[in-house]
Protein backbone atom coordinates (compact mmCIF):
# COMPACT_ATOMS: atom_id res chain seq x y z
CA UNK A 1 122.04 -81.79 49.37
CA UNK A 2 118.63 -80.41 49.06
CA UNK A 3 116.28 -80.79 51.75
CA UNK A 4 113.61 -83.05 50.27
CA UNK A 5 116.43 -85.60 49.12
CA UNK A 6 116.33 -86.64 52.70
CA UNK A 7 113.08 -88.26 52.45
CA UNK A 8 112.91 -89.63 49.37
CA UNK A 9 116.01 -91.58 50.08
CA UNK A 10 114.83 -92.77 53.59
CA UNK A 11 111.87 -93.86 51.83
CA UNK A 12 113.75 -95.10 48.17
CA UNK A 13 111.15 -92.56 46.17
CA UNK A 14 113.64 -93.28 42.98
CA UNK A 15 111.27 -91.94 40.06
CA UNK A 16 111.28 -88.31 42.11
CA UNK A 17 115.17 -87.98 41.47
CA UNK A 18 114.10 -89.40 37.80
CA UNK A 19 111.57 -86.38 37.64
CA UNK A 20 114.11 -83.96 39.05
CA UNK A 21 116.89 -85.43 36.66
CA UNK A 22 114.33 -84.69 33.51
CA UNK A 23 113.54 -81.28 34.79
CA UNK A 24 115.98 -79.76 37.10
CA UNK A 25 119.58 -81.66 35.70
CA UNK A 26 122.86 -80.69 38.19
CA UNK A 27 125.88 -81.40 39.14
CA UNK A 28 124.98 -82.29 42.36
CA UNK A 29 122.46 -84.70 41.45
CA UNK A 30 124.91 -86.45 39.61
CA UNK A 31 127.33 -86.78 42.85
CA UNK A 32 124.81 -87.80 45.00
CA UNK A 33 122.90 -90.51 42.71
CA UNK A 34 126.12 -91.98 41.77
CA UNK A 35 126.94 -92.73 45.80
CA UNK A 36 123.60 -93.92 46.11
CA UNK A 37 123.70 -95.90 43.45
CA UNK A 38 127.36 -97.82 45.39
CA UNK A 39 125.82 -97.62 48.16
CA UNK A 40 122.48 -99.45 47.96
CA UNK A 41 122.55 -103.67 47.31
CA UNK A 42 119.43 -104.07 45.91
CA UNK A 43 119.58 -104.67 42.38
CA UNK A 44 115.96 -103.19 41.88
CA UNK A 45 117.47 -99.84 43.60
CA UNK A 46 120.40 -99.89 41.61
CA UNK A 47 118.45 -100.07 38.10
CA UNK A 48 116.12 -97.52 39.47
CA UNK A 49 119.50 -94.93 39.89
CA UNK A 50 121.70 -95.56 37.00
CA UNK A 51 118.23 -94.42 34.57
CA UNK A 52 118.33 -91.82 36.51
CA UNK A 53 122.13 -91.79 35.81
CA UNK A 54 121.77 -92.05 32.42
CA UNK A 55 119.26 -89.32 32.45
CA UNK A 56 121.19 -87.28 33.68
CA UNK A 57 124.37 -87.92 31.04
CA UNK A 58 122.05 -87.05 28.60
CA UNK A 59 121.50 -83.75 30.05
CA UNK A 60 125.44 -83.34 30.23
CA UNK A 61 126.23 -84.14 33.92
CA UNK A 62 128.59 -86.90 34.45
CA UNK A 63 128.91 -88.16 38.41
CA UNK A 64 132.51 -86.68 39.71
CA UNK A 65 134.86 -89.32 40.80
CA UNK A 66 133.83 -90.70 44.71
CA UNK A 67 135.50 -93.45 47.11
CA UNK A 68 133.04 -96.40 47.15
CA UNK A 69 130.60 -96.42 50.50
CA UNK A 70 127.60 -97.32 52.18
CA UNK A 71 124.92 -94.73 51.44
CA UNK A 72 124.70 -92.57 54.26
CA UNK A 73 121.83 -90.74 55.62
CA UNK A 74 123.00 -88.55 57.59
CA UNK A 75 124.52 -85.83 55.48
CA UNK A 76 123.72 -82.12 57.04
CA UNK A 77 120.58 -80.78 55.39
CA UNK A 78 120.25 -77.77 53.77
CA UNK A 79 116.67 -75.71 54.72
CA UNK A 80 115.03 -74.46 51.56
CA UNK A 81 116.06 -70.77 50.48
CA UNK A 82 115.83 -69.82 47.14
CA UNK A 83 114.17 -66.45 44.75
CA UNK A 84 112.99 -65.68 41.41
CA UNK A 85 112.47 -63.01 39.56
CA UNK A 86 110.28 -62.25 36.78
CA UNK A 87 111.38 -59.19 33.57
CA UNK A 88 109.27 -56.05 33.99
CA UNK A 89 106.16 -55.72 32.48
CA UNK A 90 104.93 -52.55 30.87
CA UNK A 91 104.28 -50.47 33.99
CA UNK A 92 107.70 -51.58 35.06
CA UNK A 93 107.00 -53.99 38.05
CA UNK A 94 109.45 -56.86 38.41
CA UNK A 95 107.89 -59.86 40.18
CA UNK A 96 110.20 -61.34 42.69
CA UNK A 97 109.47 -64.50 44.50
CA UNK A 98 110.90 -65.76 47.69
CA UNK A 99 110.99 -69.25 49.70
CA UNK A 100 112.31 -69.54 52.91
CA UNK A 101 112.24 -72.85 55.00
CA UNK A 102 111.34 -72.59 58.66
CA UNK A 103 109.66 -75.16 61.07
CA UNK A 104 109.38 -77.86 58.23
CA UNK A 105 107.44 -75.81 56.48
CA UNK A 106 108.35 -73.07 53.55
CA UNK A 107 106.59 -69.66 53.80
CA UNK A 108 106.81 -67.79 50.25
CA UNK A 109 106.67 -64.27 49.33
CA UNK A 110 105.87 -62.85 46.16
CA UNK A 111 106.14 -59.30 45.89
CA UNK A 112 105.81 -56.79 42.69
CA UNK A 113 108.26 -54.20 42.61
CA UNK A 114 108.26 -50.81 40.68
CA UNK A 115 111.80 -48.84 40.72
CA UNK A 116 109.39 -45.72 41.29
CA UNK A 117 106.92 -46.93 44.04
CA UNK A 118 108.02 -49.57 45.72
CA UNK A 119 106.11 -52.71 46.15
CA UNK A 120 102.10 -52.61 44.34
CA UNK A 121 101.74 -55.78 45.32
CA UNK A 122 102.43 -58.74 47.70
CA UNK A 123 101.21 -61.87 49.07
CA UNK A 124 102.05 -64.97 50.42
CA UNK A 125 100.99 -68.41 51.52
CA UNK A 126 103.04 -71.54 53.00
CA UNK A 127 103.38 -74.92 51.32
CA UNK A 128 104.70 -78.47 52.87
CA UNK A 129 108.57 -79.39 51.72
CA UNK A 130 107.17 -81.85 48.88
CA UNK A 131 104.94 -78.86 47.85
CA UNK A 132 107.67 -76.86 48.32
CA UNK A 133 109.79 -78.99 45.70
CA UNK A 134 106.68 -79.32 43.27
CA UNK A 135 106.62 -75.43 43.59
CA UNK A 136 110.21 -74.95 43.04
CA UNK A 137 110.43 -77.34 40.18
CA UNK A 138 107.65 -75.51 38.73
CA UNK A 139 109.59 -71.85 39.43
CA UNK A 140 113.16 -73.10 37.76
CA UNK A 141 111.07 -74.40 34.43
CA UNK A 142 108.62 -70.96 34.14
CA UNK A 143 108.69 -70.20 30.77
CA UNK A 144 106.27 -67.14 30.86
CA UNK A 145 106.29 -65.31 27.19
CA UNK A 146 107.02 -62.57 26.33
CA UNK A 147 108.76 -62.22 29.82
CA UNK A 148 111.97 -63.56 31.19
CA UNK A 149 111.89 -66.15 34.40
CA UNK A 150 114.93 -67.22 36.13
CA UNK A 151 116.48 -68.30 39.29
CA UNK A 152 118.55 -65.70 41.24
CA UNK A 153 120.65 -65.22 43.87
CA UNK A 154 118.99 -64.89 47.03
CA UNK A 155 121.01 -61.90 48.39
CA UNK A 156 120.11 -59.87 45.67
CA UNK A 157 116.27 -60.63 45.54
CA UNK A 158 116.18 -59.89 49.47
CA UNK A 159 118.11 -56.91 48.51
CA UNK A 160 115.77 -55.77 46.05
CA UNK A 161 112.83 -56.48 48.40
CA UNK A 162 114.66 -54.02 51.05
CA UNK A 163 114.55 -51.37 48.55
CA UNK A 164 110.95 -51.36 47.44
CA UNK A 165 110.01 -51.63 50.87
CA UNK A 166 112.24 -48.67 51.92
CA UNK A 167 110.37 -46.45 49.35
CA UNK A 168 106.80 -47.73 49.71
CA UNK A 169 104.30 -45.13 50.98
CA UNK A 170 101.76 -47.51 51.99
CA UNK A 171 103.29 -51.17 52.18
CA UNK A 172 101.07 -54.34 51.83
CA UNK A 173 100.20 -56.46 55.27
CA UNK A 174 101.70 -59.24 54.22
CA UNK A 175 105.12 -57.32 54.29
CA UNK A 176 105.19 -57.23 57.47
CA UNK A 177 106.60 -60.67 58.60
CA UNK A 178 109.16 -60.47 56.41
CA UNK A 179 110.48 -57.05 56.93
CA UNK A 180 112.41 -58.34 59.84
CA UNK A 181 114.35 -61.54 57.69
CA UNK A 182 115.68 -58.49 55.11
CA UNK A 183 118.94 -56.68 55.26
CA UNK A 184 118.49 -53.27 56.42
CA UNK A 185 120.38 -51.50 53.86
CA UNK A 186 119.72 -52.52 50.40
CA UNK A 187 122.89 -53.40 48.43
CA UNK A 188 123.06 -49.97 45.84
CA UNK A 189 124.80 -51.09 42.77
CA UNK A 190 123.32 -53.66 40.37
CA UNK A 191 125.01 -57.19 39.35
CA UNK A 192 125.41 -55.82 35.52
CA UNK A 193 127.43 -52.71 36.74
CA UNK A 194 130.60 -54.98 36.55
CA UNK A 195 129.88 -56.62 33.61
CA UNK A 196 131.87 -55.61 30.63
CA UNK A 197 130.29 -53.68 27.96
CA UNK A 198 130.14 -54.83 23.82
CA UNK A 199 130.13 -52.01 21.20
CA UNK A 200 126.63 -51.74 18.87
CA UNK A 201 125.61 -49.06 15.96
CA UNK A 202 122.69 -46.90 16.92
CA UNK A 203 120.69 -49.05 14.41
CA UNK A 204 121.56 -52.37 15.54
CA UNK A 205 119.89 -50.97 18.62
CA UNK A 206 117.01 -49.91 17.21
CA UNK A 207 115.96 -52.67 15.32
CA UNK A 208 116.68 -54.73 17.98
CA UNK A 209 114.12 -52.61 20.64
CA UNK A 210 111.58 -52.26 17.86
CA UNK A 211 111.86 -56.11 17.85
CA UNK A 212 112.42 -57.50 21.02
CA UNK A 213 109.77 -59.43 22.88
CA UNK A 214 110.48 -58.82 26.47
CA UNK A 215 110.20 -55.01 26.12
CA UNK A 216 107.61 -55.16 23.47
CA UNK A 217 104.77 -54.15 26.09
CA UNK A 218 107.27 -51.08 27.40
CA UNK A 219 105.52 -47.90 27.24
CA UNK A 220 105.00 -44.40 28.57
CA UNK A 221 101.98 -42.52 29.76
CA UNK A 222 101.30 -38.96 27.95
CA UNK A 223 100.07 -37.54 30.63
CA UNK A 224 100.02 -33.65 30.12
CA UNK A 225 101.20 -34.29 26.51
CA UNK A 226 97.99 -35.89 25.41
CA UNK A 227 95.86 -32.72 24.48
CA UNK A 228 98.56 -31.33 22.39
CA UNK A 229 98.98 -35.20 20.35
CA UNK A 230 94.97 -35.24 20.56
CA UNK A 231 95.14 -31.50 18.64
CA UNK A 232 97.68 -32.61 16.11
CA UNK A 233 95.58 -35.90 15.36
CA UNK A 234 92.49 -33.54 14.68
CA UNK A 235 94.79 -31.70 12.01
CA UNK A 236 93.74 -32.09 8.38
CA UNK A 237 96.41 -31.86 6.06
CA UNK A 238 95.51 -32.38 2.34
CA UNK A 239 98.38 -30.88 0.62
CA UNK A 240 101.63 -31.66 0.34
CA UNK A 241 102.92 -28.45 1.39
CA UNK A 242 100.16 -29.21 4.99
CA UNK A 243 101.75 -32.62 5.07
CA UNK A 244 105.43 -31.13 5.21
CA UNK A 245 103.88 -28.87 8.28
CA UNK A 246 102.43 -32.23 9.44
CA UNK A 247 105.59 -33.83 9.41
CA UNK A 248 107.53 -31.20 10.95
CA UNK A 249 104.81 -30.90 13.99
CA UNK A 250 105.44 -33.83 14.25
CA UNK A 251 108.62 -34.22 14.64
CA UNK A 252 109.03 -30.74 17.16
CA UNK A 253 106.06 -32.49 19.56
CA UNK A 254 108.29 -35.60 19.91
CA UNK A 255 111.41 -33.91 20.37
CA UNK A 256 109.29 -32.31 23.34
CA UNK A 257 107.92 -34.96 24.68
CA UNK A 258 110.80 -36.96 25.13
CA UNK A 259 112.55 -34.10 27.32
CA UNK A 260 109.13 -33.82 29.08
CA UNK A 261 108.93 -37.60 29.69
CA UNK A 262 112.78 -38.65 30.17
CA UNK A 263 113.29 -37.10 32.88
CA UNK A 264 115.89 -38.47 35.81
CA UNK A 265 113.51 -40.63 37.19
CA UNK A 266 111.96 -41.95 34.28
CA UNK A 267 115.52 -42.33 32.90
CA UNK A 268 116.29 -44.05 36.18
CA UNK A 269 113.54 -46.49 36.01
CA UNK A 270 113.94 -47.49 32.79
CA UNK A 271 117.91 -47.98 32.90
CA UNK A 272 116.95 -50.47 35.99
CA UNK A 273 114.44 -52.29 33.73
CA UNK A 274 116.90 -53.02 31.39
CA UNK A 275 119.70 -53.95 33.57
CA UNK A 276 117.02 -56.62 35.11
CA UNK A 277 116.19 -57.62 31.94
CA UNK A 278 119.94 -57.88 30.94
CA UNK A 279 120.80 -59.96 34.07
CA UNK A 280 117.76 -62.43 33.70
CA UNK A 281 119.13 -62.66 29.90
CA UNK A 282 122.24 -63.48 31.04
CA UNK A 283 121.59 -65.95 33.92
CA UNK A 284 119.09 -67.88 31.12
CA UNK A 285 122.42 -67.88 28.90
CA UNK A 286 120.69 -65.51 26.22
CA UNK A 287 122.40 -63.57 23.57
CA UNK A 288 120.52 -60.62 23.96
CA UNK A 289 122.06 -59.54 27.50
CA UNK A 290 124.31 -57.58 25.54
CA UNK A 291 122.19 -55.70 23.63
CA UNK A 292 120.32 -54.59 26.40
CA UNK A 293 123.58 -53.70 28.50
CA UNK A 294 123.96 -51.29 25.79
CA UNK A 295 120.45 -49.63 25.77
CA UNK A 296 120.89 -48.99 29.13
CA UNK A 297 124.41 -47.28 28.96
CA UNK A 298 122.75 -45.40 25.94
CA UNK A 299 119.82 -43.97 27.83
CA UNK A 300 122.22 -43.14 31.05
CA UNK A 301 124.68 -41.52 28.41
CA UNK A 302 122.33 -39.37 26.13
CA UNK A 303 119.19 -39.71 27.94
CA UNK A 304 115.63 -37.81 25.88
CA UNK A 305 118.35 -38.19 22.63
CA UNK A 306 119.20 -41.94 23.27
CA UNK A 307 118.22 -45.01 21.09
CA UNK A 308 115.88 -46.01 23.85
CA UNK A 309 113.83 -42.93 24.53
CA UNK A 310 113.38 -42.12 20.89
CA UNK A 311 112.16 -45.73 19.97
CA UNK A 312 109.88 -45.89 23.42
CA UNK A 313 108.53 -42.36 22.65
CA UNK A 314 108.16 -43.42 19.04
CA UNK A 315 106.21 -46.52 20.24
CA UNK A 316 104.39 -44.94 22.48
CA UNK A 317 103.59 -42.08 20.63
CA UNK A 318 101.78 -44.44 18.26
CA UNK A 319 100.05 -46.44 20.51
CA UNK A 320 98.43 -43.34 21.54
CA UNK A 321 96.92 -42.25 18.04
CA UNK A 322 96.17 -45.95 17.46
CA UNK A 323 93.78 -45.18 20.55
CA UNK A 324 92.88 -42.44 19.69
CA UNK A 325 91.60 -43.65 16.12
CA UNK A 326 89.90 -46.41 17.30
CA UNK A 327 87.98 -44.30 19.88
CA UNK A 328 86.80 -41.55 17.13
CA UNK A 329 85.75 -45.07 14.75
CA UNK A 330 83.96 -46.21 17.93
CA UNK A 331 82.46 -42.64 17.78
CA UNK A 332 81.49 -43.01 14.33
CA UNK A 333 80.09 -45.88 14.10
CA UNK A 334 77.96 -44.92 17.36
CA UNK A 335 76.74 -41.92 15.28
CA UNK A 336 75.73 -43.44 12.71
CA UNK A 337 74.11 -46.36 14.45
CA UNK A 338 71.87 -43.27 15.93
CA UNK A 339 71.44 -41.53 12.35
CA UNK A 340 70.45 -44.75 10.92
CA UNK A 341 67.52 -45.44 13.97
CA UNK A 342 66.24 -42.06 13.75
């Protein structure tokens, strides 16, 4: 039984366990309303719990079979502990956030974590235990789009936390306290290692990256690449014959990029991003965990050939003359502006 249950009982706060049955439906909650509901007289309290009852059948959770008793009170209270963990975003930090119950208060953590750096960012605050629910009913219904949100084990987050710490040059303050309440070696495989794999055509995985939401903001830096993309944007090429040498430029600067940019640690952070990504998928009960479990085996497997780094480069690639069109228009239109006053 969770922690605030405790006091809402003592004090017969019926329409919170109807707010937690419309937003946070369990199993549990079904057990425990349904020996409530035996064991209180009151027929006021008894209509108050079998809404919340019915609620709950309605979300698919029918009250397991229980002796009939007096409520009791005294059942041993669990402190709140619980993470969540937020898909990458296009620099490829993963937002983790942790609550952890202590002195009848809960501290939280929220930390950003990049597979390269460590963690960019943390910080933290403490909240009362009916904050504490508010907050956590708020964490278990985050729906925030294009990104995936879910509720995750709390080994692994604290794992994950030990390994961004372990690899931070220069860690937050905030860190600090908690440093001490992580495991000291950070668990090395990831929870979509084990899972088993499903079969897709190059294609299917293609379309499906070119498409998909949660990675739509995925992207790599040119870096030393950019004067050479910058040169070959300058290019005029009028005739078909040009355009043929345009096209085949083009095609021999990607090919080099994408061994100058997939390299094992870029191909290492990625492959994590999509595992996350995969394993949030999965724990929301989303089709496209599969898919992704794929992309990631493809990248590990065939690395600056794979599905992924040619549709990322591709993508990126783009994004880069997009920018770089939009700054000469800005140019343009600047120069002209001047012609036009003088």
């Amino acid at each position: 039984m969770r922690r605030e249950w405790s006091s809402w009982i003592r004090t017969r706060q019926w329409s919170e366990f109807e707010k937690l049955a419309k937003a946070d439906p369990s199993q549990g909650l079904a057990d425990t309303i349904a020996e409530l509901e035996l064991g209180f007289p009151e027929k006021t309290d008894k209509r108050a719990l079998r809404k919340v009852l019915y609620l709950l059948s309605q979300a698919g959770f029918e009250p397991r079979e229980i002796e009939e008793f007096a409520a009791r009170l005294d059942v041993p209270i669990v402190p709140i502990e619980a993470a969540f963990m937020v898909s990458p975003d296009g620099l490829g930090d993963t937002v983790i956030t942790y609550g952890l119950e202590e002195r009848g208060r809960v501290g939280w953590l929220v930390a950003h974590l990049n597979s390269r750096t460590g963690v960019t960012r943390a910080v933290e605050d403490a909240t009362t235990l009916d904050e504490a629910h508010t907050r956590l009913i708020r964490l278990r219904n985050l729906t925030p789009s294009p990104f995936i949100s879910s509720e995750v084990p709390v080994e692994f987050a604290l794992s994950r936390l030990s390994k961004a710490i372990s690899i931070t040059k220069s860690l937050p303050p905030v860190v600090a306290y908690w440093r001490a309440r992580l495991p000291k070696e950070a668990t090395q495989s990831h929870p979509m290692d084990a899972v088993a794999r499903k079969k897709f055509e190059d294609e299917t995985l293609k379309a499906f990256l070119t498409n998909d939401e949660a990675t739509m903001s995925w992207r790599l830096e040119m870096g030393s690449l950019a004067p050479a993309l910058s040169e070959l944007f300058d290019e005029k090429f009028e005739q078909d014959a040009e355009r043929q040498v345009a096209a085949e430029k083009w095609e021999a600067t990607m090919s080099t990029a994408r061994k100058q940019l997939f390299n094992g640690e870029t191909i290492a952070d990625h492959r994590v991003r999509l595992l996350d990504l995969a394993y949030l998928s999965q724990l929301k009960g989303l089709a496209t965990s599969d898919m992704l479990l794929a992309l990631a085996d493809n990248l590990s497997e065939f690395g600056p050939e794979s599905v992924y780094a040619n549709t990322i480069a591709a993508k990126s690639m783009l994004l880069f003359v997009h920018s770089l069109r939009a700054a000469n228009a800005k140019e343009a239109a600047r120069a002209k502006e001047d012609d036009r006053r003088n």
